[in-house]
Protein backbone atom coordinates (compact mmCIF):
# COMPACT_ATOMS: atom_id res chain seq x y z
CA UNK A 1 -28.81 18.01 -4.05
CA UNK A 2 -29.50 14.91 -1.99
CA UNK A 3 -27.29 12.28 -1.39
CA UNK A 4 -28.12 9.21 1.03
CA UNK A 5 -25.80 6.75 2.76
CA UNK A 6 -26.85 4.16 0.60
CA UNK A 7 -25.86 6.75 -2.77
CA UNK A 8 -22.24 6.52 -1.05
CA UNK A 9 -22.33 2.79 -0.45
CA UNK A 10 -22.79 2.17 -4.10
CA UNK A 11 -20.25 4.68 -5.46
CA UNK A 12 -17.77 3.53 -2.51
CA UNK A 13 -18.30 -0.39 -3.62
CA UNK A 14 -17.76 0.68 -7.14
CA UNK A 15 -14.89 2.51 -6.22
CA UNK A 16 -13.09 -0.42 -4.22
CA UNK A 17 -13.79 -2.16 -7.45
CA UNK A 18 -11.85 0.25 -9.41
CA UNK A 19 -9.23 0.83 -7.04
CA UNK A 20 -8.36 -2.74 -6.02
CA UNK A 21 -7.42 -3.75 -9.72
CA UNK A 22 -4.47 -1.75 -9.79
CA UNK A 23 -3.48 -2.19 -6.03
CA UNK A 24 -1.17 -5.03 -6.98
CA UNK A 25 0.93 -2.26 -8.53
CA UNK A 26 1.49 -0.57 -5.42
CA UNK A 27 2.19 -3.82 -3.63
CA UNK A 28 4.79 -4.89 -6.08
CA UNK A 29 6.88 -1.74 -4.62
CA UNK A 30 6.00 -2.01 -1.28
CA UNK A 31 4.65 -5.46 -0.21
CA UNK A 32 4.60 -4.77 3.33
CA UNK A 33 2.92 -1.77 3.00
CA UNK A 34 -0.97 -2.19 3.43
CA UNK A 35 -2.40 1.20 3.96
CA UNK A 36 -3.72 0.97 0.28
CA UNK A 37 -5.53 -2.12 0.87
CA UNK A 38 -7.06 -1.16 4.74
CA UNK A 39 -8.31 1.45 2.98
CA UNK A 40 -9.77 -0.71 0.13
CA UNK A 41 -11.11 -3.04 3.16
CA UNK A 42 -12.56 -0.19 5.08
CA UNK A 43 -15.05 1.26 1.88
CA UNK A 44 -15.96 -2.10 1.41
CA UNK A 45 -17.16 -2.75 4.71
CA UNK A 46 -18.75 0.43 4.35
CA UNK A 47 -20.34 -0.43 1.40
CA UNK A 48 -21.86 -3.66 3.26
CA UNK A 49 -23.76 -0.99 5.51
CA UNK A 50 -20.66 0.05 8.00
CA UNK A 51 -20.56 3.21 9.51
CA UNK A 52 -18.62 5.89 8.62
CA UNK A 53 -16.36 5.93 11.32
CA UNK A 54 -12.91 7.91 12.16
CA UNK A 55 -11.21 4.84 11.46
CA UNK A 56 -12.40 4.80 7.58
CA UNK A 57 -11.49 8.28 7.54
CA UNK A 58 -7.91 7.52 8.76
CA UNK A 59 -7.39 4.54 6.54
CA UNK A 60 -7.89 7.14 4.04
CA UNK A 61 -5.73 9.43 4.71
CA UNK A 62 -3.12 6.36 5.51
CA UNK A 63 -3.66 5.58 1.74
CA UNK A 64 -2.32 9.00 0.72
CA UNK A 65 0.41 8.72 2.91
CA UNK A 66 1.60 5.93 1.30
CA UNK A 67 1.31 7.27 -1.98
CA UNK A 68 3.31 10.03 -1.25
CA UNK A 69 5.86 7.65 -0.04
CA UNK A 70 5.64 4.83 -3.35
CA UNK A 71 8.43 6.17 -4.89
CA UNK A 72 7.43 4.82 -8.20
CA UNK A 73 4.69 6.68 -10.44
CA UNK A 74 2.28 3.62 -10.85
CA UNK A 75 2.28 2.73 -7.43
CA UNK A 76 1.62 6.04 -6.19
CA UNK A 77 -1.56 6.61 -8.54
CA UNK A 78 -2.56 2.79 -7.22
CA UNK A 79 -2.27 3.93 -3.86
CA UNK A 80 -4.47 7.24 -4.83
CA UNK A 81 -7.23 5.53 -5.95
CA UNK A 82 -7.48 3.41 -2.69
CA UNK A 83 -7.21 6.18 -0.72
CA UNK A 84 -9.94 8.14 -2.82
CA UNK A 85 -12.34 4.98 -2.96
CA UNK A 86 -12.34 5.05 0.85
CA UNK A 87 -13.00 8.65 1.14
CA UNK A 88 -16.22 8.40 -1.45
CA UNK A 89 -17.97 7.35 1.86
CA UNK A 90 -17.77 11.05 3.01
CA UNK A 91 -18.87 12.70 -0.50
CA UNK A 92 -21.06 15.69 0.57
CA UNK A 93 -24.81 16.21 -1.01
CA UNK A 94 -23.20 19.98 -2.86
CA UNK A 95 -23.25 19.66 -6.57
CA UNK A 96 -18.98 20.91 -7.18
CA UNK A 97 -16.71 19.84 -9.71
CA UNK A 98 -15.04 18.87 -5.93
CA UNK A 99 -17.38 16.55 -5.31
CA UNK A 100 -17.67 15.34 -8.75
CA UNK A 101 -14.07 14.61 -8.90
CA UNK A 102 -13.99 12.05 -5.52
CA UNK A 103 -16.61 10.19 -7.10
CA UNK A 104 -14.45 9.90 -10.11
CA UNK A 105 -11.04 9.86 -8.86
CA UNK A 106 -10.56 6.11 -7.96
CA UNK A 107 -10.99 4.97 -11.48
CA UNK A 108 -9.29 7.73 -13.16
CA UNK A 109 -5.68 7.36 -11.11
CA UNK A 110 -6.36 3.36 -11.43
CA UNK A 111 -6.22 4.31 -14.91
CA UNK A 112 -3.36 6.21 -14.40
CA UNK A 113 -1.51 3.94 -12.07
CA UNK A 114 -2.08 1.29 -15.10
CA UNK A 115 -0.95 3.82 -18.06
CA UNK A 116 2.63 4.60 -15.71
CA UNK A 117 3.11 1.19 -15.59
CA UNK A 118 3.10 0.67 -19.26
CA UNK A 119 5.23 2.96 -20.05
CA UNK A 120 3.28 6.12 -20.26
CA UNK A 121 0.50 4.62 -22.83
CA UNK A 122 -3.04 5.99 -22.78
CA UNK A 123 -4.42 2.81 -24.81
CA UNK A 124 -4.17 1.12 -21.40
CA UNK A 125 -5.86 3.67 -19.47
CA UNK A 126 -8.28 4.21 -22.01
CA UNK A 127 -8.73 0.33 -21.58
CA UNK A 128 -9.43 0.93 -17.75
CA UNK A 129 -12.17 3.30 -18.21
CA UNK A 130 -13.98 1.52 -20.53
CA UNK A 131 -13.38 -1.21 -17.41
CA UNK A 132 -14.74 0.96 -15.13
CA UNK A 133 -17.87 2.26 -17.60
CA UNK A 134 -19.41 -0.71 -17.51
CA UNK A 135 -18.80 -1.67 -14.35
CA UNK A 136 -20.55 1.57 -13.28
CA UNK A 137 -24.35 0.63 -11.53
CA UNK A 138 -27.28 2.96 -12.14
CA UNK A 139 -26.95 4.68 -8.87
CA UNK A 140 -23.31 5.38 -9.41
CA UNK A 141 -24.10 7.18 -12.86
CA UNK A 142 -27.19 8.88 -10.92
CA UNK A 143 -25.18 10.41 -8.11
CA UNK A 144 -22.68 11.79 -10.90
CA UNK A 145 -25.48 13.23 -12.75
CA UNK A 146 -26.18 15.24 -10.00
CA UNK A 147 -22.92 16.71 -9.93
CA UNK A 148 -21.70 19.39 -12.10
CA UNK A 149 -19.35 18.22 -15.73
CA UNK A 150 -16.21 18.43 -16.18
CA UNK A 151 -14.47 20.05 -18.65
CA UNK A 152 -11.81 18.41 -21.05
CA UNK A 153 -8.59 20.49 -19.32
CA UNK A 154 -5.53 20.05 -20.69
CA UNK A 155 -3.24 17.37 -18.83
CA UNK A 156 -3.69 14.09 -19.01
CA UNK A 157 -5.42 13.77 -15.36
CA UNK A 158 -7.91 16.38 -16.79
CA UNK A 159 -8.37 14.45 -20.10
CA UNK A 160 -9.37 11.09 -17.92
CA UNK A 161 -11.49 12.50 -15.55
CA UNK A 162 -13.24 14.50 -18.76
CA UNK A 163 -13.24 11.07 -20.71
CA UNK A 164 -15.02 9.02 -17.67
CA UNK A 165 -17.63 11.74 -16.48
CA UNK A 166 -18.71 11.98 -20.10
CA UNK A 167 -18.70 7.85 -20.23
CA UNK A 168 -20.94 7.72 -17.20
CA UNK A 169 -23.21 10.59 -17.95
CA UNK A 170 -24.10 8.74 -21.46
């Protein structure tokens, strides 16, 4: 499998996308706390032809960090997705389920982080996906094609990853 900076610049750009709609859900539990949104920052400038550099690699793993330390459900998916939108700039050209699932991941726990803060309901993550179906350029669906499907599973997680992969791959 190939995959080219520029493949990565369009999945990370749709994946800031993604994760930046439900980052006001982390920052409503922790507005001083902007590890989600460096991270954010960092794919996008990544995205506008950036290099991938230790420090977009960090503001990843900052991201995580801070969703670890939310405290609250939502905001910890929220924070998830930021942190997995700025690590789609170091996806690696081997066709996994792995791989598959960081190019998915930033929409499917801003779906989560959006479900949690509903009160559990999956008609608003469903919602999100469909959001983040159509949102989804040509070259985003094309580097998932590449990439192995995913199986239903049988937790909720495993149900929106399945439910988005499929989405993109039609």
């Amino acid at each position: 499998m190939t995959l080219s900076d520029e493949d990565r610049r369009f999945v990370g750009l749709w994946a800031a996308d993604c994760a930046e709609r439900v980052l006001p859900l982390f920052e409503a539990q922790a507005p001083s706390d902007t590890r989600p949104r460096e991270a954010i920052e960092g794919i996008r400038a990544f995205a506008r032809g950036g290099k991938r550099t230790a420090q977009l690699r960090s503001v990843a793993w900052t991201a995580y960090a801070a969703a670890r330390e939310a405290g609250n459900p939502a905001a910890t998916a929220a924070a998830r997705a930021a942190g997995l939108a700025a690590a789609t700039a170091y996806l690696h050209a081997l066709a996994t389920p792995h791989q598959a699932k960081h190019v998915l991941g930033p929409a499917v726990y801003g779906a989560r982080a959006r479900e949690l803060a509903a009160g559990d309901d999956p008609s608003v993550g469903d919602e999100e996906l469909r959001w983040a179906i159509e949102h989804a350029s040509p070259v985003v669906r094309e580097v998932l094609r590449r990439m192995p499907a995913r199986g239903a599973g049988r937790g909720r997680l495993d149900k929106l990853f399945y439910q988005l992969d499929a989405g993109l791959r039609r």
